[in-house]
C-alpha atoms as a PDB file:
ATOM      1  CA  UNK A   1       0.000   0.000   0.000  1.00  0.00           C
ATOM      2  CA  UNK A   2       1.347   3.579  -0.764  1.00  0.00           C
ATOM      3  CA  UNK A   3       1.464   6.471   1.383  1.00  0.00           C
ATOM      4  CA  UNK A   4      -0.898   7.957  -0.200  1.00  0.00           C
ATOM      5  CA  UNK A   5      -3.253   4.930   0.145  1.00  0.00           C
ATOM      6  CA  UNK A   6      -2.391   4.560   4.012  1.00  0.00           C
ATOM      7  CA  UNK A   7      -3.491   8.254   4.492  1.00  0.00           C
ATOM      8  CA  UNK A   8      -6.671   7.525   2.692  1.00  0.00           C
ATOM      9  CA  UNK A   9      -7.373   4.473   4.309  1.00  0.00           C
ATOM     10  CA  UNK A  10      -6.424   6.421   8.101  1.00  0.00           C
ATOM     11  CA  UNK A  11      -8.391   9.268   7.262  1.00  0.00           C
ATOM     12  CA  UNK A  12     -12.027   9.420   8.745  1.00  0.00           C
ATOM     13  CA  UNK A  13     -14.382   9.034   5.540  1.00  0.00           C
ATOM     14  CA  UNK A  14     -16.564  11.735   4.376  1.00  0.00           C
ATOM     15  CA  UNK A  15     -20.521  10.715   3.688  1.00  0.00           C
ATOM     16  CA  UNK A  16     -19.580  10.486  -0.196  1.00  0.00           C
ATOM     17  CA  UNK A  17     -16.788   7.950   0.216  1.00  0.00           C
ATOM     18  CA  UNK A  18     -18.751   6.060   2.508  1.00  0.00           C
ATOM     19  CA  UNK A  19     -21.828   5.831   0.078  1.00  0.00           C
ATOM     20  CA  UNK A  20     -19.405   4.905  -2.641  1.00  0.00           C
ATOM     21  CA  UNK A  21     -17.807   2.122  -0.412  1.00  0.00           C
ATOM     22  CA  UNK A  22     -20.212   0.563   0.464  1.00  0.00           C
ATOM     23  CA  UNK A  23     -22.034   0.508  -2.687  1.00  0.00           C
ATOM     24  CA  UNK A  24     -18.916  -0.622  -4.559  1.00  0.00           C
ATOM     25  CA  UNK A  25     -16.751  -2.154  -2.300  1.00  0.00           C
ATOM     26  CA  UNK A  26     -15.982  -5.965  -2.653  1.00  0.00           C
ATOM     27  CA  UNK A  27     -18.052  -7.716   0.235  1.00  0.00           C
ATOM     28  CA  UNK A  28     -16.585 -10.700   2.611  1.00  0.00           C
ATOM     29  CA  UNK A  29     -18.501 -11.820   5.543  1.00  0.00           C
ATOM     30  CA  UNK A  30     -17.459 -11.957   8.961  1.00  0.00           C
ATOM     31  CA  UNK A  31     -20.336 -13.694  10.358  1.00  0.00           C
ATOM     32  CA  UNK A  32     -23.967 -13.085  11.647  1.00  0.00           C
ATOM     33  CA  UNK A  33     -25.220 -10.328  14.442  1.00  0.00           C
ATOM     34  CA  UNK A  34     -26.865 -11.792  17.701  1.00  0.00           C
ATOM     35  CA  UNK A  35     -30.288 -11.015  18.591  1.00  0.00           C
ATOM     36  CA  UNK A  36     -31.473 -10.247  15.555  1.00  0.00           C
ATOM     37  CA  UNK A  37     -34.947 -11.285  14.421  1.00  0.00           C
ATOM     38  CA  UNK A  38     -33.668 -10.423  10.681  1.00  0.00           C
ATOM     39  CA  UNK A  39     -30.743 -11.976   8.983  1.00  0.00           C
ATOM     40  CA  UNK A  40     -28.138  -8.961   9.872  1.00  0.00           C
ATOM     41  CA  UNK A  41     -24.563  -9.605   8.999  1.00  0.00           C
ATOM     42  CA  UNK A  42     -21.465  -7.918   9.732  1.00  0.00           C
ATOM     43  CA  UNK A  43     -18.979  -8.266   6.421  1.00  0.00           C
ATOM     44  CA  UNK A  44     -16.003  -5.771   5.493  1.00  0.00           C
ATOM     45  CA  UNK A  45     -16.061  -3.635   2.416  1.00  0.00           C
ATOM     46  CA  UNK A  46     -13.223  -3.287   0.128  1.00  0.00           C
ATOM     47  CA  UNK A  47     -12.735  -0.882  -2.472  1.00  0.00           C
ATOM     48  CA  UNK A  48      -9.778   1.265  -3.773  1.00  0.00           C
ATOM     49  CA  UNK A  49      -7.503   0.931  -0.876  1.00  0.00           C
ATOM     50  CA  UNK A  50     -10.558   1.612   1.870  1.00  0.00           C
ATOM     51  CA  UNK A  51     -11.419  -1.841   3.635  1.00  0.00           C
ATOM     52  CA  UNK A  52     -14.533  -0.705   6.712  1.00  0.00           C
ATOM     53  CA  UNK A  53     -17.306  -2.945   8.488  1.00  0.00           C
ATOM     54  CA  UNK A  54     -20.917  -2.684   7.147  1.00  0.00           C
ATOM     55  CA  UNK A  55     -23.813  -4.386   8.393  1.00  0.00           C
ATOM     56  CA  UNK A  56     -25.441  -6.183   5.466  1.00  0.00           C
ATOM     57  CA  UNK A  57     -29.204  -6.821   5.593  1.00  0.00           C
ATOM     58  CA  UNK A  58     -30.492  -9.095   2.376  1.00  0.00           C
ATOM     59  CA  UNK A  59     -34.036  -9.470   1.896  1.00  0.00           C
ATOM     60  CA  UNK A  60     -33.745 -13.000   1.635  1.00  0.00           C
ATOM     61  CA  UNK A  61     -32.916 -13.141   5.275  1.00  0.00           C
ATOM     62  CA  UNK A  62     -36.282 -11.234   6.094  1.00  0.00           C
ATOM     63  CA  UNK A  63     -38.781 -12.591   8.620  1.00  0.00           C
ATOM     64  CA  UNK A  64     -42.236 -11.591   6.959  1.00  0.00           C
ATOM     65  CA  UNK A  65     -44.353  -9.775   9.086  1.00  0.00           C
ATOM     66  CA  UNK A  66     -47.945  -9.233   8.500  1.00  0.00           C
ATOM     67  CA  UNK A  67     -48.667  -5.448   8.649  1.00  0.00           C
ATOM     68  CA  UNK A  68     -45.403  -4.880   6.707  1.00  0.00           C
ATOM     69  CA  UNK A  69     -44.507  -5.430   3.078  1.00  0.00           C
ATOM     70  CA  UNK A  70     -41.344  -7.898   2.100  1.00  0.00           C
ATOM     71  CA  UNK A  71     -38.179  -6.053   1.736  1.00  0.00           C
ATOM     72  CA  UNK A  72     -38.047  -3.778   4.061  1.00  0.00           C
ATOM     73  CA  UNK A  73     -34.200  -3.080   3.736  1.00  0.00           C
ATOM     74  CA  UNK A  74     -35.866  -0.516   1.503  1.00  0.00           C
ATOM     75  CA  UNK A  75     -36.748   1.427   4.330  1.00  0.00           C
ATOM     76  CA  UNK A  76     -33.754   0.766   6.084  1.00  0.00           C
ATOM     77  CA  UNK A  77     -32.387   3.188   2.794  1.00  0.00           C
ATOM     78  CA  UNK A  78     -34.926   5.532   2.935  1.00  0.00           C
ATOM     79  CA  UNK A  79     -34.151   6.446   6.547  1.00  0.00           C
ATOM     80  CA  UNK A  80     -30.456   7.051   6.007  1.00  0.00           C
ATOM     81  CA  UNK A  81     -31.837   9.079   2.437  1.00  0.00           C
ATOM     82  CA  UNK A  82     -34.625  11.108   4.867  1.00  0.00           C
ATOM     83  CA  UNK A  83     -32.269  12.091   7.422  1.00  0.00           C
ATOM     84  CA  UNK A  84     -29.409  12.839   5.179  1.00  0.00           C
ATOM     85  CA  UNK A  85     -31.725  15.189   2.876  1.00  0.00           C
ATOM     86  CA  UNK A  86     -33.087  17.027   6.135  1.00  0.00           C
ATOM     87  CA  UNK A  87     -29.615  17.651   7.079  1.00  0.00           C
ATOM     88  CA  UNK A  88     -30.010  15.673  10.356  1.00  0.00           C
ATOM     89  CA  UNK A  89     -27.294  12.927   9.663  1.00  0.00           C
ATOM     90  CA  UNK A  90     -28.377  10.987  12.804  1.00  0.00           C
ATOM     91  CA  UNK A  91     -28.477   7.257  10.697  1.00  0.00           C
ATOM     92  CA  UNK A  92     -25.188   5.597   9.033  1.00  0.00           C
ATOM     93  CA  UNK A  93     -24.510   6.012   5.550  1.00  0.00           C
ATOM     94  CA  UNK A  94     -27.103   3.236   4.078  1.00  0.00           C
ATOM     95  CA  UNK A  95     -27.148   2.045   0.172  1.00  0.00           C
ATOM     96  CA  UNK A  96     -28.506  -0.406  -1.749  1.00  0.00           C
ATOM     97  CA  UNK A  97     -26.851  -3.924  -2.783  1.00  0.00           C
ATOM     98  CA  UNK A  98     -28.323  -5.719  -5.722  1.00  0.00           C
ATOM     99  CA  UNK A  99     -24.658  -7.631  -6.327  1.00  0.00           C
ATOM    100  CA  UNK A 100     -24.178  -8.290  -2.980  1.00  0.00           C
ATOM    101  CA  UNK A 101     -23.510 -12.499  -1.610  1.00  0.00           C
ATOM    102  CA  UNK A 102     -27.238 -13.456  -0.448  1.00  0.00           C
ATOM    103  CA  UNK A 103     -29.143 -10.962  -3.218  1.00  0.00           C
ATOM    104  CA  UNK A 104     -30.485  -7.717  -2.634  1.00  0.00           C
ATOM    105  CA  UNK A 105     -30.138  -5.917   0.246  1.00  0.00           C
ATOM    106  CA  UNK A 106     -28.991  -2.792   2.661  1.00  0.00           C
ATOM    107  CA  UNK A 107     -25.454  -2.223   3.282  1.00  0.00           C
ATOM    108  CA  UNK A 108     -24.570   0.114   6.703  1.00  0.00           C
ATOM    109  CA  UNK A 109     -22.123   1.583   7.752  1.00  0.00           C
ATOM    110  CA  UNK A 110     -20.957  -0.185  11.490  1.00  0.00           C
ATOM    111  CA  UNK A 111     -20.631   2.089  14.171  1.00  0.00           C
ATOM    112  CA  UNK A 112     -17.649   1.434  16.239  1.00  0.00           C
ATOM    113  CA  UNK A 113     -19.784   2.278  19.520  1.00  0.00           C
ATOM    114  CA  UNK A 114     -19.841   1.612  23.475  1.00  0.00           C
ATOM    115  CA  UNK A 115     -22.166  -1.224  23.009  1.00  0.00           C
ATOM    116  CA  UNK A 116     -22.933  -0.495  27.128  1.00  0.00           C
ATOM    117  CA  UNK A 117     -24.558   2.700  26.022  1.00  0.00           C
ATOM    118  CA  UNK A 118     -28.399   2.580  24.961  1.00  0.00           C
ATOM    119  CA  UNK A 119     -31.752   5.181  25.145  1.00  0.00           C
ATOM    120  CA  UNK A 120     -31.882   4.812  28.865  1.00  0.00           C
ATOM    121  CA  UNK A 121     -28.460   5.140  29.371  1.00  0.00           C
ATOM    122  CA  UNK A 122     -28.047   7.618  27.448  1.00  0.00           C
ATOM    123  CA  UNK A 123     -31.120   9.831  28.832  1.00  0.00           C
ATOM    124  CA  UNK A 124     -29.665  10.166  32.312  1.00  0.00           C
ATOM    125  CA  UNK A 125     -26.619  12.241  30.461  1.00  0.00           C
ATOM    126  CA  UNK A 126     -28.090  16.169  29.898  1.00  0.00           C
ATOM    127  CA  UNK A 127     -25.109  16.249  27.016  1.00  0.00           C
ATOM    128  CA  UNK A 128     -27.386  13.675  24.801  1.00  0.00           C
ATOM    129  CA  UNK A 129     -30.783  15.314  25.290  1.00  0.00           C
ATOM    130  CA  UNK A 130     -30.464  17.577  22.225  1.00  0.00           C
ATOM    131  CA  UNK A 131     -29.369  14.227  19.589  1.00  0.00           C
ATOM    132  CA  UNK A 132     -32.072  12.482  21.087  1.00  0.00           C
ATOM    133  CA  UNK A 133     -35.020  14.856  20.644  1.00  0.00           C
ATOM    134  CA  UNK A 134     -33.871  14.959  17.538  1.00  0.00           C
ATOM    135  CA  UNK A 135     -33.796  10.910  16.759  1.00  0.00           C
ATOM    136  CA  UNK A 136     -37.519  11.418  18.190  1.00  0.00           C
ATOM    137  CA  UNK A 137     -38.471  13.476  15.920  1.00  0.00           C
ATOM    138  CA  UNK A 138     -37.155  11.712  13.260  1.00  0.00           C
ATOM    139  CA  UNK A 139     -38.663   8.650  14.237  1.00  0.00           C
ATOM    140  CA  UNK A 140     -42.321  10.733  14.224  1.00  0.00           C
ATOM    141  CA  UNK A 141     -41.678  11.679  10.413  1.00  0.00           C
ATOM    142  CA  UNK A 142     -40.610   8.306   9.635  1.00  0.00           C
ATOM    143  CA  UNK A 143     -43.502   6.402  11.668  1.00  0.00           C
ATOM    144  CA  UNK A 144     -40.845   4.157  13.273  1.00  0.00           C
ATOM    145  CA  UNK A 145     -42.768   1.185  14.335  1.00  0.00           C
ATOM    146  CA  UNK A 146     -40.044  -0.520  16.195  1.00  0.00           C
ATOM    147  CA  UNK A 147     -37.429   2.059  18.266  1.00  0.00           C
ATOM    148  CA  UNK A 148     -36.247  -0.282  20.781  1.00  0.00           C
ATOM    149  CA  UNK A 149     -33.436   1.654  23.372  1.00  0.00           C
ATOM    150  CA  UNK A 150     -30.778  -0.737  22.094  1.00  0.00           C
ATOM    151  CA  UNK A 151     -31.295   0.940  18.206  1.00  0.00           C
ATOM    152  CA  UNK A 152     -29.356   4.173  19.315  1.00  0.00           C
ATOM    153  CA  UNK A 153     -25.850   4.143  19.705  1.00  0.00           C
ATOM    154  CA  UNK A 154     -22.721   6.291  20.989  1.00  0.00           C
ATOM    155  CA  UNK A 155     -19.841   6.197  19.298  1.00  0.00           C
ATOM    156  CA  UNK A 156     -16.470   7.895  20.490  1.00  0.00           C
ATOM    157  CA  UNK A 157     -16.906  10.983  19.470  1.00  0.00           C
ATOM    158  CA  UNK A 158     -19.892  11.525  21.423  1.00  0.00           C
ATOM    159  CA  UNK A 159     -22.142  10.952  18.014  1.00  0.00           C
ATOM    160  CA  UNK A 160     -25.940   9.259  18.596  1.00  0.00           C
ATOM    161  CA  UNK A 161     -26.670   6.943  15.752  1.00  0.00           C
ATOM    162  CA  UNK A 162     -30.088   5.412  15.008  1.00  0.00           C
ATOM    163  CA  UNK A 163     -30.090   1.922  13.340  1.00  0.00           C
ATOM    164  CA  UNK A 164     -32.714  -0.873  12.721  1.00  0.00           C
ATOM    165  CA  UNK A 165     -35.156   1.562  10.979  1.00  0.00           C
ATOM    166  CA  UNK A 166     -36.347  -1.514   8.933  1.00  0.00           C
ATOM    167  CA  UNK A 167     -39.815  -1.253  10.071  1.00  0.00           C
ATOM    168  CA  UNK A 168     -40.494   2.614   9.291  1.00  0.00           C
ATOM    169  CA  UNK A 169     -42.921   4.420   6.888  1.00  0.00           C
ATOM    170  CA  UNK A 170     -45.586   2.620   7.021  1.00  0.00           C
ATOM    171  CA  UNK A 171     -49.217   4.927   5.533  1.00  0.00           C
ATOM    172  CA  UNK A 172     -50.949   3.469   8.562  1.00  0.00           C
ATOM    173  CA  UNK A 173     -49.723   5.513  12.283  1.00  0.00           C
ATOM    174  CA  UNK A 174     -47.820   2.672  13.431  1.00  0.00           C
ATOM    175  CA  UNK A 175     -45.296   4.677  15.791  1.00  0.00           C
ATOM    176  CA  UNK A 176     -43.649   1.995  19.174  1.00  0.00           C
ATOM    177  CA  UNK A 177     -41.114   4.020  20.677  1.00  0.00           C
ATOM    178  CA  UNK A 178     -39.305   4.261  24.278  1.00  0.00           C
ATOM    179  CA  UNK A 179     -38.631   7.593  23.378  1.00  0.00           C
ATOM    180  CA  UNK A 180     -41.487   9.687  25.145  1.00  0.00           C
ATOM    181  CA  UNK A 181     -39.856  11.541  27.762  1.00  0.00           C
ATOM    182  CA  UNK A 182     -40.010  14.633  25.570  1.00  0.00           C
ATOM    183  CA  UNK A 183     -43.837  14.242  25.290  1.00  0.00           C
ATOM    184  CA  UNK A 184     -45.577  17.749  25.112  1.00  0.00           C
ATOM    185  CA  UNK A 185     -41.976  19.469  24.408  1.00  0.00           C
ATOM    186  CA  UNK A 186     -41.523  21.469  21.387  1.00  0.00           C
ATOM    187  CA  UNK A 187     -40.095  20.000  18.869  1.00  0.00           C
ATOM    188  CA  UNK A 188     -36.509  20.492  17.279  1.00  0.00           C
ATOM    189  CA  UNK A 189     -35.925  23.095  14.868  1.00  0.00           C
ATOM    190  CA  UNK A 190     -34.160  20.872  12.410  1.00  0.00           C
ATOM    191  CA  UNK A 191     -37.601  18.967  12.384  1.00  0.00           C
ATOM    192  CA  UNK A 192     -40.064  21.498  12.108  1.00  0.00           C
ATOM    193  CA  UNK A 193     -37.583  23.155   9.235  1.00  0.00           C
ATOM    194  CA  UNK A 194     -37.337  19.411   7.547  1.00  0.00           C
ATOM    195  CA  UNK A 195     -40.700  19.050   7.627  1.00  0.00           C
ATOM    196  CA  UNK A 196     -41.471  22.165   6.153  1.00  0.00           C
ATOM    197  CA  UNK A 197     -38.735  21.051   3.465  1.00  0.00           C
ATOM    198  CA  UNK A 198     -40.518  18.016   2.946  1.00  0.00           C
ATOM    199  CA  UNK A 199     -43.769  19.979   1.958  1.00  0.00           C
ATOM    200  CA  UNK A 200     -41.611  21.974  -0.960  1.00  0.00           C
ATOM    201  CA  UNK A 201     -40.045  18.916  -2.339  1.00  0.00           C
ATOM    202  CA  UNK A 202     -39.381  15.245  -1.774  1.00  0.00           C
ATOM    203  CA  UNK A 203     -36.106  14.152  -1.838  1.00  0.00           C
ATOM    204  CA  UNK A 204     -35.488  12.788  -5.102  1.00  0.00           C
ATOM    205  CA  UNK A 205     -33.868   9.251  -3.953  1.00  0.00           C
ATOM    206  CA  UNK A 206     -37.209   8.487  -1.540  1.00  0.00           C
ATOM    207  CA  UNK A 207     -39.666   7.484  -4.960  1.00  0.00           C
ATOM    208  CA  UNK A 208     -37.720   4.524  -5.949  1.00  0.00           C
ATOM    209  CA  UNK A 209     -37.679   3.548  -2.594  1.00  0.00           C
ATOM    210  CA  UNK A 210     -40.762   4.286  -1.022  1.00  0.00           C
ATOM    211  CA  UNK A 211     -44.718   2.998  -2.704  1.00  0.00           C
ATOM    212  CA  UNK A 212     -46.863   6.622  -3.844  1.00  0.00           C
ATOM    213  CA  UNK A 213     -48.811   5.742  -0.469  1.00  0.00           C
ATOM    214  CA  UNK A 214     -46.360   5.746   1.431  1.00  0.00           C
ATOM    215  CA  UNK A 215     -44.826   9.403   0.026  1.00  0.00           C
ATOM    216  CA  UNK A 216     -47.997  10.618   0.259  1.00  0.00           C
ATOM    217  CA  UNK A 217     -48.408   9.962   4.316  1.00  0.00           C
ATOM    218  CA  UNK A 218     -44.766  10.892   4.789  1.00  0.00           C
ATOM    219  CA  UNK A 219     -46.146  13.898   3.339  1.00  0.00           C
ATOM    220  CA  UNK A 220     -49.059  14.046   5.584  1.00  0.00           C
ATOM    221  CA  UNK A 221     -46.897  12.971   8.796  1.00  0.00           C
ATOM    222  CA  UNK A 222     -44.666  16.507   7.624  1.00  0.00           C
ATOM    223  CA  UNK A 223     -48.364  18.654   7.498  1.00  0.00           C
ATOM    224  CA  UNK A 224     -49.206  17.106  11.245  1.00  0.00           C
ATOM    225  CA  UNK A 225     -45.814  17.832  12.856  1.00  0.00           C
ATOM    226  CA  UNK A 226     -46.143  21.389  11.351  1.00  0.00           C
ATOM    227  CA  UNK A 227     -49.462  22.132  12.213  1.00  0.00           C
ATOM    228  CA  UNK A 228     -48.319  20.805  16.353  1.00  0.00           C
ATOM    229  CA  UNK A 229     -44.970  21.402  16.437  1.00  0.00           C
ATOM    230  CA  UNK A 230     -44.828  19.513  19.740  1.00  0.00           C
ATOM    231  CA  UNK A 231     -43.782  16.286  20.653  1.00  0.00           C
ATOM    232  CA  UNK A 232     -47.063  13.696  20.684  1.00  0.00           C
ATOM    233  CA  UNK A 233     -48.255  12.058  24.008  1.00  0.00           C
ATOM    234  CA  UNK A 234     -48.310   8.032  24.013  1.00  0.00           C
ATOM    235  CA  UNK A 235     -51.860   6.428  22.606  1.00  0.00           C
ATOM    236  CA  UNK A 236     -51.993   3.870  25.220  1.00  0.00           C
ATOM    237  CA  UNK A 237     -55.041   2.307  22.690  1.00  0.00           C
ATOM    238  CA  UNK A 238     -52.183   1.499  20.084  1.00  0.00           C
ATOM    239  CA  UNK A 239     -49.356   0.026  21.973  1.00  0.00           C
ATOM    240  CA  UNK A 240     -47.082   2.883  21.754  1.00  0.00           C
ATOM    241  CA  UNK A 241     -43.986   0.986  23.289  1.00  0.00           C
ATOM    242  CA  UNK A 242     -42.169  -2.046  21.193  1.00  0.00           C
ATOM    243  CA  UNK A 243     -41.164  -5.584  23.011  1.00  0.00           C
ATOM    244  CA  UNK A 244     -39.059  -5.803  24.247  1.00  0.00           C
ATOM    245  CA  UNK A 245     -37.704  -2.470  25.170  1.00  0.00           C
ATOM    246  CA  UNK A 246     -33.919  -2.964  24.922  1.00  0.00           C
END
């Protein structure tokens, strides 16, 4: 490897080399992720002198569910597209894999994280409350179905991710969430102004990956959060938590 290649390789890798690794990077496994419900498995990418960890999630692995559609690595896409066009950048660089060992599916960036560290944790620091009002609203535009505490991580730079956003966007309210403790707060400018954006325009990438129905409640979800601008209370008549929690 050159110099030039080890710097590269060293160097911390913007959201465009990321995107193009793992969508073009040549894919080995390392094995298969506990506790997942889902086929999820960590492989490295390798591409141009850049070799990284990526979680790879092929619809073939899928677990069908009955209120969701198959292939819902789709979604896991559209999240990382959503809160990359909003200028939130609070989910890992996520692309598609059509060429990828076990057939289509997402490829993630890994977070290198404190694997200790989840919602709950995390709440009890004051640091973290701004990231994870904003995760919260996120998860309101994106009707995340399934935010378990164990789906947000730290890594060492003091950066919340949110991951597992598989079962999002559904047209029907669907949102299970352990993260209510900002009930009746206002909500985060960057959400109010994204879903504001979201009324102008859709982000281009979101039609191949989302079904018109499901655009057009995204759409509806953005006219709700505007016309509130406040965090929701829990519907205790829906099950608003997921099982289990962590």
């Amino acid at each position: 490897m050159s110099e030039n290649e080890r710097s590269r390789a060293a160097a911390p890798l913007s959201r465009e080399l990321w995107c193009e690794l793992l969508a073009a990077g040549e894919i080995e496994i390392e094995g298969r992720m506990p506790w997942s419900s889902n086929v999820t498995l960590l492989v490295t990418v390798s591409h141009e002198g850049l070799k990284k960890r990526a979680i790879y999630k092929p619809g073939a692995g899928e677990r069908r569910l009955w209120d969701f559609p198959e292939a819902v690595y789709r979604y896991e896409v559209a999240a990382y597209e959503l809160s990359d066009a909003l200028g939130i950048g609070a989910i890992p660089e996520t692309v598609l894999r059509s060429d990828a060992p076990y057939g289509e599916g997402s490829m993630q960036r890994f977070i290198e994280a404190d694997f200790e560290e989840h919602y709950f944790t995390l709440l009890e620091d004051p640091q973290h409350l701004d990231q994870l009002r904003v995760i919260a609203g996120l998860d309101l535009l994106m009707n995340n179905a399934d935010r378990k505490g164990g789906h947000l991580l730290l890594d060492d730079e003091g950066n919340i991710f949110a991951i597992d956003n598989g079962l999002s966007f559904h047209p029907h309210p669907k949102l299970r969430t352990v993260m209510w403790d900002f009930a009746g707060e206002d909500l985060p400018e960057v959400i109010v102004e994204g879903a504001a954006s979201l009324l102008r325009v859709v982000p281009e990438s979101l039609p191949a990956l989302l079904s018109p129905t499901e655009l057009e409640a995204l759409e509806r979800r953005a006219r709700s959060l505007l016309r509130s601008k406040k965090f929701p209370e829990p519907d205790f008549a829906s099950r608003p938590y997921p099982w289990p929690q962590i």
